[in-house]
Protein backbone atom coordinates (compact mmCIF):
# COMPACT_ATOMS: atom_id res chain seq x y z
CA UNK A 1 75.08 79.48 78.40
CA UNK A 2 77.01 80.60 81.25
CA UNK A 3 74.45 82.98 83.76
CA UNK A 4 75.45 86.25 84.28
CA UNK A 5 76.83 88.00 86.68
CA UNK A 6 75.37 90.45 88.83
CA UNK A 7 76.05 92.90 92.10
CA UNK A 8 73.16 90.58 93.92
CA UNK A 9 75.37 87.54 93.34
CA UNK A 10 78.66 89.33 94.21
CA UNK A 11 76.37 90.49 97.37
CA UNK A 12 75.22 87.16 98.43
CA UNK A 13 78.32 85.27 97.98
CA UNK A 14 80.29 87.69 100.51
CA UNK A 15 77.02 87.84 102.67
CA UNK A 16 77.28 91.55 102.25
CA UNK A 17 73.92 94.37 100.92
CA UNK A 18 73.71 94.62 97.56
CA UNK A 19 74.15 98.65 98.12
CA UNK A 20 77.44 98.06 99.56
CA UNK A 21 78.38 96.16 96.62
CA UNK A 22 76.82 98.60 94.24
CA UNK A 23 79.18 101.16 96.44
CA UNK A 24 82.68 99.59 96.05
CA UNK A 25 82.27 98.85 91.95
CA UNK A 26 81.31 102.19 91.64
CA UNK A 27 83.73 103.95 93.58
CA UNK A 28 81.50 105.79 95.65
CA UNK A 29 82.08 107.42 99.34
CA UNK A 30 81.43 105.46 102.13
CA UNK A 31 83.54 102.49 102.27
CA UNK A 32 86.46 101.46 104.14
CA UNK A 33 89.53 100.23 101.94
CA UNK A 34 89.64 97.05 102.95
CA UNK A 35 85.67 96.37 102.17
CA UNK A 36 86.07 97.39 98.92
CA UNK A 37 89.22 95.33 98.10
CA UNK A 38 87.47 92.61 99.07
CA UNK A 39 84.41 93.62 97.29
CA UNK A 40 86.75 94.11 93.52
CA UNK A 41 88.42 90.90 94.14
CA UNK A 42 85.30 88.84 94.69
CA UNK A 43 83.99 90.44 91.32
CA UNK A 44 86.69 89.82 89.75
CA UNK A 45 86.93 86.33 90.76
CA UNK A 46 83.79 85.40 89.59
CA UNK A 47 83.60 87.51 86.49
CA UNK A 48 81.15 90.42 86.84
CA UNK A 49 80.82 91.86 83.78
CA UNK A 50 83.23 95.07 84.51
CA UNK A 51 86.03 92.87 85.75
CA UNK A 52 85.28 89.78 82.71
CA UNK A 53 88.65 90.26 81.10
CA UNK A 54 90.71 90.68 83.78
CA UNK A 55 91.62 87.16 83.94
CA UNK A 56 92.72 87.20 80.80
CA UNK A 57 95.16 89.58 82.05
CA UNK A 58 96.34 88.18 84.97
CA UNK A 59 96.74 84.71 83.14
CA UNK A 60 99.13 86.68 80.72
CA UNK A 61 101.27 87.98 83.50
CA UNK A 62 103.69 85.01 83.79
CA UNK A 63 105.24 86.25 80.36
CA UNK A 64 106.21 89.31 81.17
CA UNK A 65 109.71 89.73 82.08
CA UNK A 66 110.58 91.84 84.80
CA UNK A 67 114.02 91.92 86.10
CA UNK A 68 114.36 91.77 89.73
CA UNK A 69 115.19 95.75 91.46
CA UNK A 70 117.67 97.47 92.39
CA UNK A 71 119.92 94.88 89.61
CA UNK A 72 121.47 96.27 86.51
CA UNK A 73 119.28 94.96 84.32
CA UNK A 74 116.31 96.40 85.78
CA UNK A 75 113.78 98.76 83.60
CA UNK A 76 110.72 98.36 85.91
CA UNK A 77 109.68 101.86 85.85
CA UNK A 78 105.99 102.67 84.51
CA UNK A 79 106.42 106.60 84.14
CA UNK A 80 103.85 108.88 84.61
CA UNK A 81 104.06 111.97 82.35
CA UNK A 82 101.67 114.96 83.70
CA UNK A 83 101.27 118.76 83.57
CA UNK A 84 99.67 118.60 87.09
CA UNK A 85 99.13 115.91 89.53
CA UNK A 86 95.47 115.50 89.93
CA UNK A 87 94.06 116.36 93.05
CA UNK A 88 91.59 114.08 95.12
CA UNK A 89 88.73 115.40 93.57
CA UNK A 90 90.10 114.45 90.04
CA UNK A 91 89.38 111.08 88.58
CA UNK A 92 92.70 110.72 87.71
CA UNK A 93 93.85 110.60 91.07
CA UNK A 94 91.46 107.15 92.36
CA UNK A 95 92.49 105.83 88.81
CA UNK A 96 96.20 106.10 89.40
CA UNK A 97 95.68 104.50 92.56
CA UNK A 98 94.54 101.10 91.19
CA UNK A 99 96.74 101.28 88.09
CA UNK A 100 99.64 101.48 90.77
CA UNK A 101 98.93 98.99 93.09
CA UNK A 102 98.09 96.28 90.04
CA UNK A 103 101.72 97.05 88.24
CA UNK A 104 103.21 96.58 91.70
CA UNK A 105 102.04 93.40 91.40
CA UNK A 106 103.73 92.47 88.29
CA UNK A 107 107.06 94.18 89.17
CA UNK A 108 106.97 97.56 88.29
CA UNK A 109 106.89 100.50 90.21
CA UNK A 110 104.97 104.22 89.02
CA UNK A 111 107.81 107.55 88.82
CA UNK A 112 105.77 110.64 88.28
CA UNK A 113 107.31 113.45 86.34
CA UNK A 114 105.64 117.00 85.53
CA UNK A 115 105.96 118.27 82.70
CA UNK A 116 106.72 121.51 82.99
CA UNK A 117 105.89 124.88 80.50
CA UNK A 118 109.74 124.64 79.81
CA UNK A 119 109.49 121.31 78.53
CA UNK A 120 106.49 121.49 76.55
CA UNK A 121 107.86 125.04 74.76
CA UNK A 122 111.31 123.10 74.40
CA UNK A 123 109.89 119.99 73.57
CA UNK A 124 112.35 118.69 76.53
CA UNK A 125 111.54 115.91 79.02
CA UNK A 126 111.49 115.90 82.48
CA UNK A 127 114.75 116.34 84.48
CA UNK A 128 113.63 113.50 86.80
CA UNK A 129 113.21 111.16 83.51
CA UNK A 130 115.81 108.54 83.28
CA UNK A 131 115.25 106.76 79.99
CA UNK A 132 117.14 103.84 80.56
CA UNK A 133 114.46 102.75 83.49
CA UNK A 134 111.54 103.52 81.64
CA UNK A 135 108.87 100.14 80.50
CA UNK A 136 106.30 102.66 79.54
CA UNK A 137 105.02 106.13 79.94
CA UNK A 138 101.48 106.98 81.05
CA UNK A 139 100.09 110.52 79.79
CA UNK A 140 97.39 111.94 82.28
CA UNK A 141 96.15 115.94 81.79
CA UNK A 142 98.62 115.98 78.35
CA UNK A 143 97.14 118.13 75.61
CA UNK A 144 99.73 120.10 73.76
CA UNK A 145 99.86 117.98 70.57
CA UNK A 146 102.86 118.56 69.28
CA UNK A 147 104.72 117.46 72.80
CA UNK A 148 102.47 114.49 72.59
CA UNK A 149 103.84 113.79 68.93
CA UNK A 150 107.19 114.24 70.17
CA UNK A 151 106.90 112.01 72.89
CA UNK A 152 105.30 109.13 70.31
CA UNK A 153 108.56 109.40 68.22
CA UNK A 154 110.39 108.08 71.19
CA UNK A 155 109.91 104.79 70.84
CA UNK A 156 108.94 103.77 73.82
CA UNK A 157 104.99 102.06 75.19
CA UNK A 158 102.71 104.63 75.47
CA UNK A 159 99.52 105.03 76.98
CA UNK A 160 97.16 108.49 76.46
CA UNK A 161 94.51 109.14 79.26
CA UNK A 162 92.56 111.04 77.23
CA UNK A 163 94.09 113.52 74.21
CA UNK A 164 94.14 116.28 72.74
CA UNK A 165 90.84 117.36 70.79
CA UNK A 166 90.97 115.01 67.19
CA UNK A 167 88.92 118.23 65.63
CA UNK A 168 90.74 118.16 62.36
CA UNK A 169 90.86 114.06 62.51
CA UNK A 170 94.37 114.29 63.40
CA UNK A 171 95.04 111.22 66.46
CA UNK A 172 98.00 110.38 68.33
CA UNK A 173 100.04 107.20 67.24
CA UNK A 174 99.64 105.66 70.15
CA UNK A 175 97.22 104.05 72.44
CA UNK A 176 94.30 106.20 74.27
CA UNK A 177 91.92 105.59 76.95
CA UNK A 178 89.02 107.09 77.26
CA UNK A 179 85.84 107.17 79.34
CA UNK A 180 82.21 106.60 77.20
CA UNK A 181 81.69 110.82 77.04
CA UNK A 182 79.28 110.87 74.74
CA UNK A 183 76.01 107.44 75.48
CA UNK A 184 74.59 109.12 79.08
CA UNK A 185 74.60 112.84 77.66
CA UNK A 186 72.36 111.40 74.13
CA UNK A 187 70.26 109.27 76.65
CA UNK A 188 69.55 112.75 78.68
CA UNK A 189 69.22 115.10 76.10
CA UNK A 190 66.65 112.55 74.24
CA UNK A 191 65.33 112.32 77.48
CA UNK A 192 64.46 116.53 77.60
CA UNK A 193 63.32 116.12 73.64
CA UNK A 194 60.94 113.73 74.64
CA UNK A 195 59.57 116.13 77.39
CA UNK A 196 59.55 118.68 74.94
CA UNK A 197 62.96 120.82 76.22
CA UNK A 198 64.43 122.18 72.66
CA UNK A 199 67.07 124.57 73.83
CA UNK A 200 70.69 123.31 74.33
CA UNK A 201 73.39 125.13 76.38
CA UNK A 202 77.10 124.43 76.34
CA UNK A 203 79.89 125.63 78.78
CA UNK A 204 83.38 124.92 78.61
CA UNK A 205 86.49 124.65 76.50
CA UNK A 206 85.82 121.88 73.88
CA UNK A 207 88.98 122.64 72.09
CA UNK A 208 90.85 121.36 75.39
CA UNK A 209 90.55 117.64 75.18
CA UNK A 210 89.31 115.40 73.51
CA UNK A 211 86.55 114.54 75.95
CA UNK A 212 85.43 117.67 76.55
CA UNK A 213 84.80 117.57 72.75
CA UNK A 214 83.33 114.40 72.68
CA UNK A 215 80.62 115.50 75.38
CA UNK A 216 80.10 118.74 73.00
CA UNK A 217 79.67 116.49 70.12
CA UNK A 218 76.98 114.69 71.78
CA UNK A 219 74.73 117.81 72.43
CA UNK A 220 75.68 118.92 68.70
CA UNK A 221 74.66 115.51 67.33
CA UNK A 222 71.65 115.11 69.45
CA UNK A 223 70.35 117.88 68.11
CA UNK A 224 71.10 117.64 64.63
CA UNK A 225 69.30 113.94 64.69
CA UNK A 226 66.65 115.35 66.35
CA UNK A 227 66.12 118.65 64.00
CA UNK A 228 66.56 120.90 66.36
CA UNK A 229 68.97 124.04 66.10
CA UNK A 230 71.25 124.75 68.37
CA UNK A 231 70.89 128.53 69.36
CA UNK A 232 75.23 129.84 69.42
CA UNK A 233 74.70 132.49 71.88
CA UNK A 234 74.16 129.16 74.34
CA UNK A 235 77.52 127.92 73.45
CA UNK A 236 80.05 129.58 75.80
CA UNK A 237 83.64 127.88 74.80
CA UNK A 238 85.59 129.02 77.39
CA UNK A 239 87.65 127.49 80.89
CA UNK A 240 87.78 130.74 82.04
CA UNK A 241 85.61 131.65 85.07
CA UNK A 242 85.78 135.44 84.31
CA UNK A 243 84.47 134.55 81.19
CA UNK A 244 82.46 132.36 81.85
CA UNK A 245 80.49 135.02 84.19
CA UNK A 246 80.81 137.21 81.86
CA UNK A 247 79.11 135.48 79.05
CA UNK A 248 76.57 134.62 81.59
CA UNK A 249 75.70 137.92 82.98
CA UNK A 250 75.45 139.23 78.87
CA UNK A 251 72.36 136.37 78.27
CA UNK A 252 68.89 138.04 78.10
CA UNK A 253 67.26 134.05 78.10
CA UNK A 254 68.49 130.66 79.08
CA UNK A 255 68.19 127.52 77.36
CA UNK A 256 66.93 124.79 79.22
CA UNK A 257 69.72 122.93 80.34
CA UNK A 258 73.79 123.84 80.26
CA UNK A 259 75.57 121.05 79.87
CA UNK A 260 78.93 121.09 81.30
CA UNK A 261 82.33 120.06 80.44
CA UNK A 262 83.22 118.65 83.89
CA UNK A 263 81.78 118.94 87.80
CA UNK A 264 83.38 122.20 88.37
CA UNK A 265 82.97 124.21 85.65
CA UNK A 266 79.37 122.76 86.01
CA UNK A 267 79.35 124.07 90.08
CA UNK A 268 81.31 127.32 89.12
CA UNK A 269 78.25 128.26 86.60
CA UNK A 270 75.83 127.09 89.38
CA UNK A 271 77.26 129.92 91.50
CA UNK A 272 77.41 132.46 88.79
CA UNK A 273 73.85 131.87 88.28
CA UNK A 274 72.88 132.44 91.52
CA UNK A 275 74.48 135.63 92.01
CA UNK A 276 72.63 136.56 88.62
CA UNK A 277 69.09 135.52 90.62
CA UNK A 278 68.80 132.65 88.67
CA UNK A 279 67.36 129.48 90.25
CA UNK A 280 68.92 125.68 89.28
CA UNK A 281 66.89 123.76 88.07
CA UNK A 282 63.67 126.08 87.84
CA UNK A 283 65.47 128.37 85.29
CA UNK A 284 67.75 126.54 84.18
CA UNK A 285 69.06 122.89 84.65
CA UNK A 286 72.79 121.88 84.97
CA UNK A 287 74.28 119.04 84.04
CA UNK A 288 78.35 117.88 84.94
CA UNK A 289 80.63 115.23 83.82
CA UNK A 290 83.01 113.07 86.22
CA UNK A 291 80.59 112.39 89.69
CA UNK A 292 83.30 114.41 91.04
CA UNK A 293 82.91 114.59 95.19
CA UNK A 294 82.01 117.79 94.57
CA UNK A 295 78.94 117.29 92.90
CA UNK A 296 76.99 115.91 96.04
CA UNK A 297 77.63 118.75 98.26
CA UNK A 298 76.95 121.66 95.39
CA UNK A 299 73.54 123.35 96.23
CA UNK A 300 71.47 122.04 94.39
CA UNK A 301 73.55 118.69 93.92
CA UNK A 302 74.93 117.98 90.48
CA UNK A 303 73.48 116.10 88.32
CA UNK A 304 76.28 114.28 86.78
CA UNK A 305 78.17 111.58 84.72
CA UNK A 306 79.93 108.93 86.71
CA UNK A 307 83.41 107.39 85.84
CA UNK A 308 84.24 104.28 86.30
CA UNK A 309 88.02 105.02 87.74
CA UNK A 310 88.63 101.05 88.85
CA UNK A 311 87.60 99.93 85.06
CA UNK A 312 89.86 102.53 83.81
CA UNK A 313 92.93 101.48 85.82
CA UNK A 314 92.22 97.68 84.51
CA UNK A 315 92.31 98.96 81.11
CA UNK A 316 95.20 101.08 81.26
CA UNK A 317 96.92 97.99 82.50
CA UNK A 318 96.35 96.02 80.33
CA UNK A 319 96.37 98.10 77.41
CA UNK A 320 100.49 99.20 78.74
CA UNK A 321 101.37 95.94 79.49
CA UNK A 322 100.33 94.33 76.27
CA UNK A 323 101.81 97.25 74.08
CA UNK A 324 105.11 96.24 76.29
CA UNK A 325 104.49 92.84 74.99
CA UNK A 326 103.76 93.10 71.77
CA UNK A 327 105.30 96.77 70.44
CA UNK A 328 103.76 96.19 66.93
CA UNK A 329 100.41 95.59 68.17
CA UNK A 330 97.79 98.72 66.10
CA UNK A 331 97.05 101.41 67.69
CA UNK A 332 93.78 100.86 70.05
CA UNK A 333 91.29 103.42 71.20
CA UNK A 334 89.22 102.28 74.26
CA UNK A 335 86.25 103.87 75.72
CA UNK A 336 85.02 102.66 79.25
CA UNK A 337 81.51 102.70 80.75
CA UNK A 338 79.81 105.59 82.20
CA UNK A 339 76.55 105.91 84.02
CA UNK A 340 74.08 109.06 84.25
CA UNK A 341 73.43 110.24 88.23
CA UNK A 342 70.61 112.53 88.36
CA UNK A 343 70.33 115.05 91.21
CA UNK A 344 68.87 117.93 91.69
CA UNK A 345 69.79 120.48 88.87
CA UNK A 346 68.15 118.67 86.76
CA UNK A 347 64.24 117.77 87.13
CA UNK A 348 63.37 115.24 84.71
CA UNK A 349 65.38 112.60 84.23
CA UNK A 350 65.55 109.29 86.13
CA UNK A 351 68.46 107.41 86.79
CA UNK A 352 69.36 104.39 84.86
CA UNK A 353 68.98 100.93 87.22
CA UNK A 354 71.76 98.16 87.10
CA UNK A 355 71.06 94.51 87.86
């Protein structure tokens, strides 16, 4: 059987710390560029288990047929439909990073067009959309369905980063990536069960995506397995941060923990809370979703969910170039690895240890 891979043997082949590999598979602060290039490429080379497919991938790039630019025939143009460019702070942004630089590789180059309020009321596409150059179209921060339907009936490849909420069941045809929303926030609330915590807070929008309602489903489900009600006046569904400190100032308790859509409504409600003379995590913990930068420098820091953005770039690579491939391939759903990072707004849980 063929031993596996781990950071330690990534660490001592390069002659590098084992927290500095740790640091570049991660995606964390710290590292220069170049160090964690040569970090990914060593992992991928020898197969760590993040990277294991990837040479699958790169063996299938020979097939692909991409027409040299600026010729006639060329269509080497991966578009990126948005509503907003994600900032630095957004996972989107270090994900689109890596997806760029690896179709670069094969040929293609990454347009960005924003979709406007126009276009999604019209159901019109982007004035800076030229069809006839477009391989494939990659949806980031898209969630009005029916413009998502409309842009399926296209025809063309299509990749979802994440989707609109599938409350009623209804799912796009097409493919979606998604992180793992729902494993790290079971693992912590069983964690609080187990210490005897019963009372479940939720804050955030869950009918805006569908991983925001995937991370509410988990604290529903959670407690459902577990027996435990969930008390409604702790669910605030709402974006809003007038709302949201609204709802807040109205409580006469807390639950025990609020979990949190993402990092910043997660830091917003830290703030609120402290304005209200409530102490994180003493009377009440907070949990995020994302690792955004963010959530080391909030006071108290974050406890969090961490995305894997260099995993998700592989995968939306390889999902865009094989639907390119193959057009009648099914439909495929992928959900990528997350980890738990425990700070300090939370005061009980440990964080999970990777070989």
């Amino acid at each position: 059987m063929k031993k596996k891979v781990t950071i330690q043997d990534i660490a001592d082949a390069l002659g590098i710390s084992r927290n500095t590999v740790s640091k570049a598979i991660n995606n964390s602060d710290g590292l220069a560029d170049a160090t964690r290039e040569r970090i990914l490429q060593k992992a991928v080379e020898m197969g760590y288990k993040q990277f294991s497919y990837i040479s699958t991938l790169t063996r299938a790039v020979p097939t692909v047929q991409v027409e040299p630019p600026n010729t006639p025939m060329n269509h080497g143009e991966i578009s990126l439909f948005t509503t907003f460019f994600p900032s630095q702070s957004h996972f989107g942004s270090l994900m689109l990073d890596r997806f760029q630089r690896e179709i670069m590789q094969l040929g293609y180059t990454l347009n960005a067009h924003r979709v406007t309020p126009e276009n999604l009321r019209d159901h019109t596409l982007p004035i800076t959309f030229i069809p006839e150059r477009c391989a494939g179209i990659l949806c980031i921060e898209m969630f009005d369905r029916d413009y998502d339907q409309m842009l399926c009936e296209l025809g063309f490849p299509l990749l979802f980063v994440d989707t609109p909420p599938r409350i009623d069941g209804f799912t796009l045809p097409a493919d979606q990536l998604l992180m793992d929303n729902t494993g790290e926030l079971t693992r912590l609330l069983t964690d609080l069960i187990h210490q005897g915590y019963r009372r479940f807070g939720w804050i955030g929008s869950y009918n805006h995506c569908q991983s925001f309602y995937e991370r509410y489903s988990a604290l529903r489900l959670t407690a459902l397995m577990a027996g435990i009600p969930v008390e409604e006046q702790f669910i605030l569904n709402t974006n809003s941060e007038i709302e949201t400190n609204m709802m807040l100032s109205r409580l006469s308790e807390l639950p025990d923990i609020f979990l949190c859509a993402n990092d910043f409504i997660a830091a917003h409600a830290v703030l609120i809370l402290s304005t209200l003379g409530k102490k994180v995590p003493d009377d009440v913990m907070i949990c995020g979703f994302d690792d955004a930068p963010e959530s080391r420098i909030v006071v108290p820091a974050l406890t969090t969910v961490h995305i894997h953005t260099q995993i998700m770039a592989f995968s939306a690579v390889h999902l865009l170039i094989s639907r390119m491939k193959e057009p009648s391939l099914d439909f495929r759903v992928i959900h990528t690895e997350t980890n738990l990072v425990c700070r300090a707004s939370t005061n009980i849980c440990k964080e999970r240890k990777h070989p």
